[in-house]
N, C-alpha and C. Protein backbone atom coordinates (compact mmCIF):
# COMPACT_ATOMS: atom_id res chain seq x y z
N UNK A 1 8.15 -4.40 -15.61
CA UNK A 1 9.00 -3.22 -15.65
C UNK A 1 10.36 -3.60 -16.27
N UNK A 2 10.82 -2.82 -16.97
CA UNK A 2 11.96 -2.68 -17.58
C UNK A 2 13.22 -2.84 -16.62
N UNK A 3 14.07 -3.85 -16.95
CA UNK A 3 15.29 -4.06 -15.58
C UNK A 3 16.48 -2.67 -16.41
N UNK A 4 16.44 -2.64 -18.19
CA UNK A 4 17.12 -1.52 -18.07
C UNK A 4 17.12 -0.01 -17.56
N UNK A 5 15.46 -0.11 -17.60
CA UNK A 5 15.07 1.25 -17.49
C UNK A 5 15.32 1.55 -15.96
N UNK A 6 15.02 0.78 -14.76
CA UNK A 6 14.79 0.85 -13.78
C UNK A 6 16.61 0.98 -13.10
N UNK A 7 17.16 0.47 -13.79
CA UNK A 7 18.49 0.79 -13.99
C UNK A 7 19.61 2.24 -14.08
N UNK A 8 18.51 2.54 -14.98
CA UNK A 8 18.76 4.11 -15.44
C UNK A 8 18.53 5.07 -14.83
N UNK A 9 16.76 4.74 -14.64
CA UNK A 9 16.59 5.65 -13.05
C UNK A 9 17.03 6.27 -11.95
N UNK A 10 17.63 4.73 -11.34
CA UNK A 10 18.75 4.64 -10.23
C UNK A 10 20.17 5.58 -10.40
N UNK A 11 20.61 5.44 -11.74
CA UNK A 11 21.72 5.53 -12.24
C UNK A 11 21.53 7.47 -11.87
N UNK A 12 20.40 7.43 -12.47
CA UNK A 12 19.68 9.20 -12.64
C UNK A 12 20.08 9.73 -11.40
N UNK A 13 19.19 8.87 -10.21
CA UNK A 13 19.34 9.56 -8.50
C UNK A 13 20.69 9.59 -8.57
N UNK A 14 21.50 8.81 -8.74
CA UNK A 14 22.96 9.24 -8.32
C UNK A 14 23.46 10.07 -8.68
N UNK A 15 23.08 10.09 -9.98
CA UNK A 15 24.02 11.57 -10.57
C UNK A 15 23.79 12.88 -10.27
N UNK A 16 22.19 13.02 -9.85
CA UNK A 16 22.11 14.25 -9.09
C UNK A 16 22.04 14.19 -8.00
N UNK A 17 22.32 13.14 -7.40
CA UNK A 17 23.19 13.06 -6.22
C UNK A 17 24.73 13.45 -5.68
N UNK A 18 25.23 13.73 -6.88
CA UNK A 18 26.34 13.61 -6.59
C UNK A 18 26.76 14.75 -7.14
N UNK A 19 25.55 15.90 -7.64
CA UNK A 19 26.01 17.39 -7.58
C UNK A 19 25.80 17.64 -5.84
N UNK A 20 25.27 17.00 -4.80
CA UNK A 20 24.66 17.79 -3.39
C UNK A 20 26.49 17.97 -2.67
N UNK A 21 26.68 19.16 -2.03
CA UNK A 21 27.76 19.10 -1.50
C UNK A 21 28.38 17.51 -0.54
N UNK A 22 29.84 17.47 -0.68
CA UNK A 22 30.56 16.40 -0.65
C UNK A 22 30.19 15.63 0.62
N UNK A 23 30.16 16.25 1.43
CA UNK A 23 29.56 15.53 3.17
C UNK A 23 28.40 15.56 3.36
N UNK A 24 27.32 15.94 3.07
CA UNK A 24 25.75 16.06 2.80
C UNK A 24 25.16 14.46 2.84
N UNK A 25 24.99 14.55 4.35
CA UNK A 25 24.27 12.79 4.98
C UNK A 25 22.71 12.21 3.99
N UNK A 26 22.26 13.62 3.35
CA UNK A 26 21.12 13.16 2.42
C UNK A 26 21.06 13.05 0.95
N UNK A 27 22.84 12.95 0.43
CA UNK A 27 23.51 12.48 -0.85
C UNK A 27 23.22 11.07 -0.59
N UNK A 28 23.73 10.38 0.49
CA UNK A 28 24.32 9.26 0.48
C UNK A 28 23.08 8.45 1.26
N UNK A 29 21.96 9.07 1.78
CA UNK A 29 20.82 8.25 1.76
C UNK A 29 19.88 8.17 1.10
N UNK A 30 19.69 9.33 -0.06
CA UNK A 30 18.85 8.88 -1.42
C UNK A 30 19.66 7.64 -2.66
N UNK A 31 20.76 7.53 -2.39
CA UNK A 31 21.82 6.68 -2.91
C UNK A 31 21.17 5.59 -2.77
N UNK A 32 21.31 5.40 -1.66
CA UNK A 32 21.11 3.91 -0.68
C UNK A 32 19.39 3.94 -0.96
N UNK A 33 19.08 4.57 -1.00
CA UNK A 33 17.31 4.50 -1.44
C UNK A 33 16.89 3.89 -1.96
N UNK A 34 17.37 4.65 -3.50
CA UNK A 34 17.58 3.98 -4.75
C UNK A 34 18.00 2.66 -5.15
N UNK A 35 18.97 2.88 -4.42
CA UNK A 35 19.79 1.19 -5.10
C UNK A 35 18.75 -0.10 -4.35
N UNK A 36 18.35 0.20 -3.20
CA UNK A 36 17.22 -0.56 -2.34
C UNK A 36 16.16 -0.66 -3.18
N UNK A 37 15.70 0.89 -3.62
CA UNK A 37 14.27 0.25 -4.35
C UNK A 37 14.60 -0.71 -5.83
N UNK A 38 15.65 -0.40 -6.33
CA UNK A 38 16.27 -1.09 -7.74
C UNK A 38 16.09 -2.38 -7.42
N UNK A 39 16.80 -2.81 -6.38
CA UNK A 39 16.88 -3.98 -6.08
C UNK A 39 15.56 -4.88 -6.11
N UNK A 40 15.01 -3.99 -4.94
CA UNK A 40 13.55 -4.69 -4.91
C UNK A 40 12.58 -4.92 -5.94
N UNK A 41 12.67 -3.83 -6.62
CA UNK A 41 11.83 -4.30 -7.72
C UNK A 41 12.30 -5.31 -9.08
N UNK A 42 13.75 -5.12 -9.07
CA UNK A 42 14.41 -6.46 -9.71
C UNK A 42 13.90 -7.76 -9.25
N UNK A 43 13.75 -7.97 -7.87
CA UNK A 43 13.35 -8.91 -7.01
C UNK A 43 11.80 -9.53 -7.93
N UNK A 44 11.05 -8.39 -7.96
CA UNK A 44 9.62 -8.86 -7.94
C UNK A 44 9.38 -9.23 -9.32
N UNK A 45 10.41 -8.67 -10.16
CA UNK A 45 10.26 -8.79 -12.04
C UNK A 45 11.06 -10.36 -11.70
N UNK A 46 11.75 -10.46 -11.10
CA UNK A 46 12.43 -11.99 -11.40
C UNK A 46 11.51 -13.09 -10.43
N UNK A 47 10.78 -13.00 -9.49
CA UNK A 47 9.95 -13.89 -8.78
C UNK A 47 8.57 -14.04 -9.65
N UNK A 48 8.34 -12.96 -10.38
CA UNK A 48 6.93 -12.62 -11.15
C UNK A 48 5.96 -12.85 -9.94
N UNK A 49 5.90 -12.85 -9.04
CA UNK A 49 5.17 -13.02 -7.58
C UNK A 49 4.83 -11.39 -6.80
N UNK A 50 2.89 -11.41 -6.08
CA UNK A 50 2.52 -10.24 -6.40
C UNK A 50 1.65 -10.54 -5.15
N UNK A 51 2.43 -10.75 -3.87
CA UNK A 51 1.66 -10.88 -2.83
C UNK A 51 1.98 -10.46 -1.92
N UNK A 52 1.42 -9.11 -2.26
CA UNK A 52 1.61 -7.91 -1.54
C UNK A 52 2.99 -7.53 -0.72
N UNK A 53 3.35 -8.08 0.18
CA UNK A 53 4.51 -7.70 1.14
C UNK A 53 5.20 -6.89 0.40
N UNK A 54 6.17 -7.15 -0.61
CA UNK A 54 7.38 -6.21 -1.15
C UNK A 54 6.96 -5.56 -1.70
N UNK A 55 5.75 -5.46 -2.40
CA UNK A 55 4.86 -4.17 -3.59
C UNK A 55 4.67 -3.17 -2.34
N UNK A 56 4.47 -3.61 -1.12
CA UNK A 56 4.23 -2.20 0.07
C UNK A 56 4.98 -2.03 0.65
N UNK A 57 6.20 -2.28 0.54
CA UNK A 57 7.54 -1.90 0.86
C UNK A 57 8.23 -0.62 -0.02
N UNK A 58 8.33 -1.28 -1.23
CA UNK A 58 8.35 -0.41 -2.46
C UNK A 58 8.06 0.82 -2.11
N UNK A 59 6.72 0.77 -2.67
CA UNK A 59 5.43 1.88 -2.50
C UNK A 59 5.75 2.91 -1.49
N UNK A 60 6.49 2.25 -0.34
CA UNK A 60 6.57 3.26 1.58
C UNK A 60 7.77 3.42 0.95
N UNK A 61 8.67 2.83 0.25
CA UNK A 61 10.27 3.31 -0.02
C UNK A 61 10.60 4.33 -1.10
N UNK A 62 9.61 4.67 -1.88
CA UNK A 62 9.01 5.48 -3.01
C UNK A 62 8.73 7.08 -2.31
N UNK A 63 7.75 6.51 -1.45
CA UNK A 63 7.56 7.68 -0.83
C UNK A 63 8.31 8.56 -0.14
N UNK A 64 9.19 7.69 0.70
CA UNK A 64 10.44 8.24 1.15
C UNK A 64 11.11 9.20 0.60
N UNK A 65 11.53 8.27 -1.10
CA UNK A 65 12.65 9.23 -1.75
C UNK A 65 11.83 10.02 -2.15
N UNK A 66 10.79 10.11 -2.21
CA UNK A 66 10.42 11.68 -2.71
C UNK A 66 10.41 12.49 -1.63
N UNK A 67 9.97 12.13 -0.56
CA UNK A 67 10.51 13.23 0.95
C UNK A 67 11.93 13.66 0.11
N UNK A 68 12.96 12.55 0.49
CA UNK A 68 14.10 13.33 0.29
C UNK A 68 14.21 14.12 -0.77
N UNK A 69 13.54 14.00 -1.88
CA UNK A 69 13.81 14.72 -3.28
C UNK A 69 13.00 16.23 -2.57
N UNK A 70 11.99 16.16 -1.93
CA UNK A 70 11.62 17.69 -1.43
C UNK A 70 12.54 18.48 -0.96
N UNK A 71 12.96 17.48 0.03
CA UNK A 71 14.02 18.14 0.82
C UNK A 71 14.99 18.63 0.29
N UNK A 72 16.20 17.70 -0.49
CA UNK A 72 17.21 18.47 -1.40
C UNK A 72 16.48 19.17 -2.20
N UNK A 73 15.43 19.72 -2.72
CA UNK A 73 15.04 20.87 -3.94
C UNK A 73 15.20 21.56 -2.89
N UNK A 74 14.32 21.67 -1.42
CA UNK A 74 14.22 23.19 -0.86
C UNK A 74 15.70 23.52 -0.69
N UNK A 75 16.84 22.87 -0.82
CA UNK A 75 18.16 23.56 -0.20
C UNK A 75 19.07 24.29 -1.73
N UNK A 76 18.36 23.75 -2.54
CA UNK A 76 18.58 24.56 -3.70
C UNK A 76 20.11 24.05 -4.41
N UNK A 77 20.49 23.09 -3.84
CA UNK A 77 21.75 22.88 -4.82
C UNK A 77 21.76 21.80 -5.85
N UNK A 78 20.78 21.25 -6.10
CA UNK A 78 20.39 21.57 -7.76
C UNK A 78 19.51 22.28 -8.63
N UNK A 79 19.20 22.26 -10.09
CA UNK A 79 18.06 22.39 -10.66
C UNK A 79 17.10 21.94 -10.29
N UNK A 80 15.56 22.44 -9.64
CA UNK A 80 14.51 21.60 -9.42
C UNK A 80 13.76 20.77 -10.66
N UNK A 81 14.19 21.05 -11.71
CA UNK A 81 13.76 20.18 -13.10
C UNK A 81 14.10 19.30 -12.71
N UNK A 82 15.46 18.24 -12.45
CA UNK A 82 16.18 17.57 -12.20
C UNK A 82 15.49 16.13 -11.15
N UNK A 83 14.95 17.21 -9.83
CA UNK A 83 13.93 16.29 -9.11
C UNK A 83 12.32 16.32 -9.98
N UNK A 84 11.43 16.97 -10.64
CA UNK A 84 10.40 16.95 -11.25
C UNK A 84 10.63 15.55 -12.02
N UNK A 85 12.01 15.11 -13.26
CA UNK A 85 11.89 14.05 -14.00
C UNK A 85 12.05 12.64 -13.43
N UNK A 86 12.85 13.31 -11.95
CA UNK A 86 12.96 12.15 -11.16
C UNK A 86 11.56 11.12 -10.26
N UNK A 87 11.14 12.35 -10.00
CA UNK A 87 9.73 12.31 -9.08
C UNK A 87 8.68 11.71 -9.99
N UNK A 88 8.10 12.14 -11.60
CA UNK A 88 7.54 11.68 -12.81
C UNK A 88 8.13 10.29 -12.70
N UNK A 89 9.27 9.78 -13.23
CA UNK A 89 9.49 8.51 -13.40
C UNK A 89 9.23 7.62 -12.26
N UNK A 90 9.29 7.87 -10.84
CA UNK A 90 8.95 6.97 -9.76
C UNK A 90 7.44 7.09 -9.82
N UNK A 91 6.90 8.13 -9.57
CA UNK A 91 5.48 8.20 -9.91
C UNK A 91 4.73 6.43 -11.08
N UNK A 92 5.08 6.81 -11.92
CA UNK A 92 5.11 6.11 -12.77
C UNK A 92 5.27 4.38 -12.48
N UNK A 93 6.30 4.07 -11.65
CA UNK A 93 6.79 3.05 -11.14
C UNK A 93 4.93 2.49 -10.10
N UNK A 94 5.38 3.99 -8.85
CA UNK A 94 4.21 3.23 -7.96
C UNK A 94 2.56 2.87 -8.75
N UNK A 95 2.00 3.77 -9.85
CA UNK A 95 1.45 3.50 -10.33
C UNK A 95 1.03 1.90 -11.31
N UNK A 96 2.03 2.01 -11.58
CA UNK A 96 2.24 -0.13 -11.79
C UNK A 96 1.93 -0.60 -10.79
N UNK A 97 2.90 -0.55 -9.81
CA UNK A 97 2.82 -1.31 -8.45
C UNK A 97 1.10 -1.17 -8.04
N UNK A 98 0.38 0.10 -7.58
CA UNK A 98 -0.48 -0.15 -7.93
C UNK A 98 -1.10 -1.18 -8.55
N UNK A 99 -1.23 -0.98 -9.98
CA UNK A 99 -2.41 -1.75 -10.90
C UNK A 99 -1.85 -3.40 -9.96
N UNK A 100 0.29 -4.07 -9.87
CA UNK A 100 -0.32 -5.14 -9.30
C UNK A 100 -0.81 -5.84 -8.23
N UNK A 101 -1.25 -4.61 -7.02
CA UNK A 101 -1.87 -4.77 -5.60
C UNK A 101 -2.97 -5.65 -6.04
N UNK A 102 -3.65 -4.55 -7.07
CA UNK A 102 -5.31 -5.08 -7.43
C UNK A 102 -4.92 -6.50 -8.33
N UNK A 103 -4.13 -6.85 -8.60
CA UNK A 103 -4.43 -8.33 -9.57
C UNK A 103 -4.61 -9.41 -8.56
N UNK A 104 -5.39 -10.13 -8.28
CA UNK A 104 -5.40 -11.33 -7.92
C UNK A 104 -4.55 -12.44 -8.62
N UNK A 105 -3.60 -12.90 -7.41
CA UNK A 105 -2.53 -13.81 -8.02
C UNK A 105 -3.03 -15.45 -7.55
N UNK A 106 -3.01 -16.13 -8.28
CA UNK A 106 -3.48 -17.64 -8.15
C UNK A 106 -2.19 -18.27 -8.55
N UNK A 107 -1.82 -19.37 -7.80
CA UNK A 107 -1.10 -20.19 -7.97
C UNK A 107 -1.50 -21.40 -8.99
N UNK A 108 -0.83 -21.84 -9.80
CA UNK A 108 -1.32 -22.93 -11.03
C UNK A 108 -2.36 -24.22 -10.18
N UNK A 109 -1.53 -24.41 -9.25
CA UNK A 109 -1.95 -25.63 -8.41
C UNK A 109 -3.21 -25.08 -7.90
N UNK A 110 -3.54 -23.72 -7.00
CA UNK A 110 -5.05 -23.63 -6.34
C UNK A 110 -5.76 -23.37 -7.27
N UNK A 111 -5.57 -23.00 -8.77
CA UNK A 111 -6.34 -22.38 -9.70
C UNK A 111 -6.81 -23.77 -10.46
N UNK A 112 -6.10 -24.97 -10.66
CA UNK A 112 -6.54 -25.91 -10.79
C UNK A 112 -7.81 -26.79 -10.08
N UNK A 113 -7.55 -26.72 -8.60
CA UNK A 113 -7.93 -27.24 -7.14
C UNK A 113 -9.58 -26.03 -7.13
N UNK A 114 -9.34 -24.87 -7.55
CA UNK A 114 -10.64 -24.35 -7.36
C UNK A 114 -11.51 -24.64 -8.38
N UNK A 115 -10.89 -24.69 -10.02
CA UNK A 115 -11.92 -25.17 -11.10
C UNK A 115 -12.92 -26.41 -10.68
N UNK A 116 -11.60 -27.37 -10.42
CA UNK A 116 -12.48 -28.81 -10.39
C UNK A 116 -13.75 -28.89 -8.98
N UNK A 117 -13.39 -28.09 -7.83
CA UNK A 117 -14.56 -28.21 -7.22
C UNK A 117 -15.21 -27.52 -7.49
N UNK A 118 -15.23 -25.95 -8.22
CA UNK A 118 -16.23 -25.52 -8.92
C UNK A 118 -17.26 -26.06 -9.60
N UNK A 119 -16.33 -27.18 -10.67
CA UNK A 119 -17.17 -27.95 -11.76
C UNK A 119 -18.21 -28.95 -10.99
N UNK A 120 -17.46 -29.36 -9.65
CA UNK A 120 -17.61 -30.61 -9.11
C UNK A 120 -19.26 -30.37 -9.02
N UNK A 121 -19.14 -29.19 -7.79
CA UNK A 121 -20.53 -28.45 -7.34
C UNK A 121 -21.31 -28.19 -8.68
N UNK A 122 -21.18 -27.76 -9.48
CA UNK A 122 -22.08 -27.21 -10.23
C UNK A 122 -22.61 -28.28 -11.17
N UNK A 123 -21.83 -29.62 -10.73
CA UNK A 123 -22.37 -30.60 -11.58
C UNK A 123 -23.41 -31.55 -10.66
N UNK A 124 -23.15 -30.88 -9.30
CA UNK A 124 -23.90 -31.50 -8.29
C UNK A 124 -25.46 -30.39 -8.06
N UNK A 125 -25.53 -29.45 -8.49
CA UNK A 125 -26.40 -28.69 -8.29
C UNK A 125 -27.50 -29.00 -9.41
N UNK A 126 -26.99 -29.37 -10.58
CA UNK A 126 -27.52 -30.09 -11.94
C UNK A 126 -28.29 -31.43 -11.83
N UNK A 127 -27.26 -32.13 -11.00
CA UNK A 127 -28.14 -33.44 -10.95
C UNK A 127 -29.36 -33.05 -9.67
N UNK A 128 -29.07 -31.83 -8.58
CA UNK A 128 -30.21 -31.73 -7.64
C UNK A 128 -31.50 -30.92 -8.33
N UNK A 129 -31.29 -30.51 -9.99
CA UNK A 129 -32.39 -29.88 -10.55
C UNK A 129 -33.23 -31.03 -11.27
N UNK A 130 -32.35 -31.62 -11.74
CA UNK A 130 -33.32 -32.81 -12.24
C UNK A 130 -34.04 -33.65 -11.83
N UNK A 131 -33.75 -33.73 -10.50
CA UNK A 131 -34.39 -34.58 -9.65
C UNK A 131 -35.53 -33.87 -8.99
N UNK A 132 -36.14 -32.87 -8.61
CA UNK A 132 -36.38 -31.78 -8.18
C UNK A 132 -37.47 -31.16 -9.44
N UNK A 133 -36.75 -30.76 -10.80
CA UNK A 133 -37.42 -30.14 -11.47
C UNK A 133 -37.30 -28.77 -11.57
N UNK A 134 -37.28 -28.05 -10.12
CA UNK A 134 -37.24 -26.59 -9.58
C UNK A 134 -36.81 -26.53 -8.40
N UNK A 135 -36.10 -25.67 -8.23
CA UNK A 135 -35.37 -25.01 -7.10
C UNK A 135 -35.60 -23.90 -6.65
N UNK A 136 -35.66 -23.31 -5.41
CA UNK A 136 -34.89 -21.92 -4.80
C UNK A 136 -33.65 -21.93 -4.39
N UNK A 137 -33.35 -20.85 -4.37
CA UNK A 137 -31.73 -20.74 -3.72
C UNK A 137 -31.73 -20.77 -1.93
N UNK A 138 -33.15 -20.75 -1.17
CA UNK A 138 -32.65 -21.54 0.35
C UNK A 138 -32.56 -22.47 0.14
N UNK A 139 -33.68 -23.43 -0.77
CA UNK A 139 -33.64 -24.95 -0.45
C UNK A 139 -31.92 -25.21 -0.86
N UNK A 140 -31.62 -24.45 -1.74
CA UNK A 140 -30.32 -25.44 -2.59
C UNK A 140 -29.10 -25.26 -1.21
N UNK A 141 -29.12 -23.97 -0.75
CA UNK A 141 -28.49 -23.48 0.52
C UNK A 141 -28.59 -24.69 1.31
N UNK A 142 -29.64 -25.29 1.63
CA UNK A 142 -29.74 -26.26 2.90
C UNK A 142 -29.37 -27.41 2.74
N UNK A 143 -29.17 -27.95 1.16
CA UNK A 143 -28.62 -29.27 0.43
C UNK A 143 -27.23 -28.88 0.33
N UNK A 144 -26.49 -28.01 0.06
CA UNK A 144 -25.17 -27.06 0.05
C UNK A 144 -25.10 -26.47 1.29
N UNK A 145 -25.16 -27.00 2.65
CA UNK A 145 -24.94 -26.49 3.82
C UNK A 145 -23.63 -25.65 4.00
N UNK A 146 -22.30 -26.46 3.32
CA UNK A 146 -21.38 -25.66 3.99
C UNK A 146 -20.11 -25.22 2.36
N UNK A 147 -21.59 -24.51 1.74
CA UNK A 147 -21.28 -23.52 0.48
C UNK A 147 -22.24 -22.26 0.68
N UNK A 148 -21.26 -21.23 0.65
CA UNK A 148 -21.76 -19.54 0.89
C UNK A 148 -23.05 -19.57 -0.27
N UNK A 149 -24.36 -18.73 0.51
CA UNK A 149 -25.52 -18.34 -0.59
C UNK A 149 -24.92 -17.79 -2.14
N UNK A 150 -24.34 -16.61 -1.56
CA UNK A 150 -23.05 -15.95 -2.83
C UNK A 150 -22.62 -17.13 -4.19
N UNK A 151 -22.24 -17.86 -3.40
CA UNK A 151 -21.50 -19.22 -4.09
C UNK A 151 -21.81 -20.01 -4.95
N UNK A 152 -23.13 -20.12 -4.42
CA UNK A 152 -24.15 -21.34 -5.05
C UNK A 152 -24.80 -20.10 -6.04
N UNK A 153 -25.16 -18.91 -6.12
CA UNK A 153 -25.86 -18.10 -6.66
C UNK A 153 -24.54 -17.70 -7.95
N UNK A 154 -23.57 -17.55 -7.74
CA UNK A 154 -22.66 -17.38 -9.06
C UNK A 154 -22.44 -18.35 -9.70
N UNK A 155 -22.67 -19.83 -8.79
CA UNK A 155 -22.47 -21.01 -9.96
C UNK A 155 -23.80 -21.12 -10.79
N UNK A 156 -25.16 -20.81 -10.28
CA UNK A 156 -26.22 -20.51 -10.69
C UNK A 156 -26.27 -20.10 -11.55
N UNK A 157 -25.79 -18.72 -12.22
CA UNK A 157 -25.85 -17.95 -12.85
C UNK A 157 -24.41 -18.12 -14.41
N UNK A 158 -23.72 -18.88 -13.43
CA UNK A 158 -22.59 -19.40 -14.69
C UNK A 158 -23.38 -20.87 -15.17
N UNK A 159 -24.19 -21.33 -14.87
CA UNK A 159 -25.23 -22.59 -15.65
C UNK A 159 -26.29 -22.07 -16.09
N UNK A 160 -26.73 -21.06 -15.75
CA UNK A 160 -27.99 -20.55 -16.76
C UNK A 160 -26.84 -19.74 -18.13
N UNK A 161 -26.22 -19.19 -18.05
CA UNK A 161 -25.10 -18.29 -18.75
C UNK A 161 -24.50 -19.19 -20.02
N UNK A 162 -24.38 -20.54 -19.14
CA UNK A 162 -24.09 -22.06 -20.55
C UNK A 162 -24.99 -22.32 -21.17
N UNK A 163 -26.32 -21.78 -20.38
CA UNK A 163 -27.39 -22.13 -21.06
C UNK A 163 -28.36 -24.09 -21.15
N UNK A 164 -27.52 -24.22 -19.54
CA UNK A 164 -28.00 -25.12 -19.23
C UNK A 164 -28.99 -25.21 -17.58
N UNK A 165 -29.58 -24.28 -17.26
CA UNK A 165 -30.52 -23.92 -16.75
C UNK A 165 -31.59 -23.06 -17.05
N UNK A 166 -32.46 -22.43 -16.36
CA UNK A 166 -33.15 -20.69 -16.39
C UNK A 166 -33.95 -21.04 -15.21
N UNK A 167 -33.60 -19.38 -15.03
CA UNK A 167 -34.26 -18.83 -13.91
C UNK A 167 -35.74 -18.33 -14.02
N UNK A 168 -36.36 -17.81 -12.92
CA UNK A 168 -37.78 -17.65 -13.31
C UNK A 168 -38.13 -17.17 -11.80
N UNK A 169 -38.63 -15.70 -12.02
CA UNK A 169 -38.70 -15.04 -10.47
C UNK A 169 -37.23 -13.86 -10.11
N UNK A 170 -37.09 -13.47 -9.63
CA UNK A 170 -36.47 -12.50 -8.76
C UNK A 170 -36.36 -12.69 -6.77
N UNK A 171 -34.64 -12.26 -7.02
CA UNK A 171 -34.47 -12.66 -5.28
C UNK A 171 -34.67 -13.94 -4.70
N UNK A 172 -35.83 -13.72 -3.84
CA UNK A 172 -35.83 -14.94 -2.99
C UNK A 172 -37.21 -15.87 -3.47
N UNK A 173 -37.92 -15.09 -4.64
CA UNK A 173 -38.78 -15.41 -4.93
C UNK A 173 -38.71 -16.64 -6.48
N UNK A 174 -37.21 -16.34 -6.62
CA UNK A 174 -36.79 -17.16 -8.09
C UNK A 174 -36.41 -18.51 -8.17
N UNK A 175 -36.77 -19.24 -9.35
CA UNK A 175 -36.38 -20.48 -8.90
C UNK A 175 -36.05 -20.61 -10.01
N UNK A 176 -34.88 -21.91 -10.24
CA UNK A 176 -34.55 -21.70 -11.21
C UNK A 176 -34.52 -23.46 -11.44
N UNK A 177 -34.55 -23.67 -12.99
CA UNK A 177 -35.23 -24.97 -13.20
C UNK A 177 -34.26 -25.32 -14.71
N UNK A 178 -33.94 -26.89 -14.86
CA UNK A 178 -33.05 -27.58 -15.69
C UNK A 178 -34.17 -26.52 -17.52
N UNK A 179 -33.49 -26.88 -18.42
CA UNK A 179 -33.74 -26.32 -19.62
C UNK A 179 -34.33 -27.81 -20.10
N UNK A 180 -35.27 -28.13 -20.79
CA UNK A 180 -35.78 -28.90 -21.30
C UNK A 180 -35.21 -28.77 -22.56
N UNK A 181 -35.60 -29.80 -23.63
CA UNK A 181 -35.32 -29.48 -24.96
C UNK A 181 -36.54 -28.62 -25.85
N UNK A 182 -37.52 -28.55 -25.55
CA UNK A 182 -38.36 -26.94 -25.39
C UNK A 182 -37.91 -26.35 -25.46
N UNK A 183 -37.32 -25.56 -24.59
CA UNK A 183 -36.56 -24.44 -24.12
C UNK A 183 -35.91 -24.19 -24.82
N UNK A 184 -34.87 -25.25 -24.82
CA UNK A 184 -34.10 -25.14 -25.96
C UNK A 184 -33.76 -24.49 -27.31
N UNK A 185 -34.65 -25.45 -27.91
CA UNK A 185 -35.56 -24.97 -29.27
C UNK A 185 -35.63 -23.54 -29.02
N UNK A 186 -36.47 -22.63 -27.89
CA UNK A 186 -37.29 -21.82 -28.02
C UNK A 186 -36.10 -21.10 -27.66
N UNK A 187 -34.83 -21.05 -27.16
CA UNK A 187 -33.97 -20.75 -26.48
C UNK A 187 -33.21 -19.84 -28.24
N UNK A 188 -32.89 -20.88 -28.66
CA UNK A 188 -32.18 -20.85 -30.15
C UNK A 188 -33.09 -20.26 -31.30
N UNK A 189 -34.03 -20.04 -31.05
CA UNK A 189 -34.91 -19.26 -31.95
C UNK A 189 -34.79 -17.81 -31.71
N UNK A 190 -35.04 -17.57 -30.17
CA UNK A 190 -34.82 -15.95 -29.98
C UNK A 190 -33.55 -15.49 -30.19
């Protein structure tokens, strides 16, 4: 998000804030709203960090000012256009926030730490095909005791996918077996 734009925004609530009559306790707490949510989301553009807590802070503090933006339209002392461009542009805001609830954020270090035992396993599941010849996914489960079925079945499927396995069967009935240089061949022909 834009630190000028989000700037401007803010800048926006105040100014039609500051048509609401002079003592009006809900001038001076959409004020304070604003400058809170500015802040916060300055916060999250400068941490680039997306784990959750302050994105649902936001989001509940968003909601708020649009209560209040209802509220000052029903009393009529401004233009209701005024809250519509206001309400559109936050809209807009939570909708980001949104999309970054759903991103999964990995740290460099666990994203490193998960590849290599990824690789580790899947280089261990390789040497248990060759030895073997053929597999099911219980037996491999019971040699991989304390790796999820799920687990062993997506690394499965990311080694047939390299094209250094194939499967053969369905479910519980499939087994899946190293690629010969046969295969191969016959692999690269189709």
């Amino acid at each position: 998000m834009d630190r000028n734009y989000l700037i401007k925004l803010c800048f926006g609530v105040h100014k039609v804030a500051d048509i609401f009559p002079k003592s009006e306790p809900l001038k001076f707490k959409i004020k304070e709203l604003a400058n809170e949510i500015l802040a916060n989301l300055i916060l999250i553009n400068q941490n680039d960090q997306n784990d959750g807590g302050p994105t649902s802070i936001i989001l509940r503090d968003i909601e708020t000012l649009e209560g209040y933006f209802r509220l000052a339209k029903s009393k009529e002392w401004v233009d209701s256009r005024n809250f519509l461009v206001l309400e559109r542009e936050y809209n807009k805001i939570k909708e980001e926030l949104e999309q970054l609830k759903r991103i999964p954020v990995f740290r460099e270090k666990e994203v490193k730490e998960f590849n290599s035992t990824q690789k580790e396993r899947q280089k261990r599941i390789l040497e248990v095909l060759e030895k073997k010849e053929k597999i099911r996914l219980g037996e491999l489960s019971q040699i991989f005791s304390d790796v999820h079925s799920r687990t062993l079945i997506r690394d499965l499927e990311k080694l047939r996918e390299a094209g250094l396995i194939q499967k053969s069967g369905e479910r519980k009935a499939a087994y899946y077996y190293t690629i010969t240089d046969i295969d191969r061949r016959q692999t690269q022909l189709t």
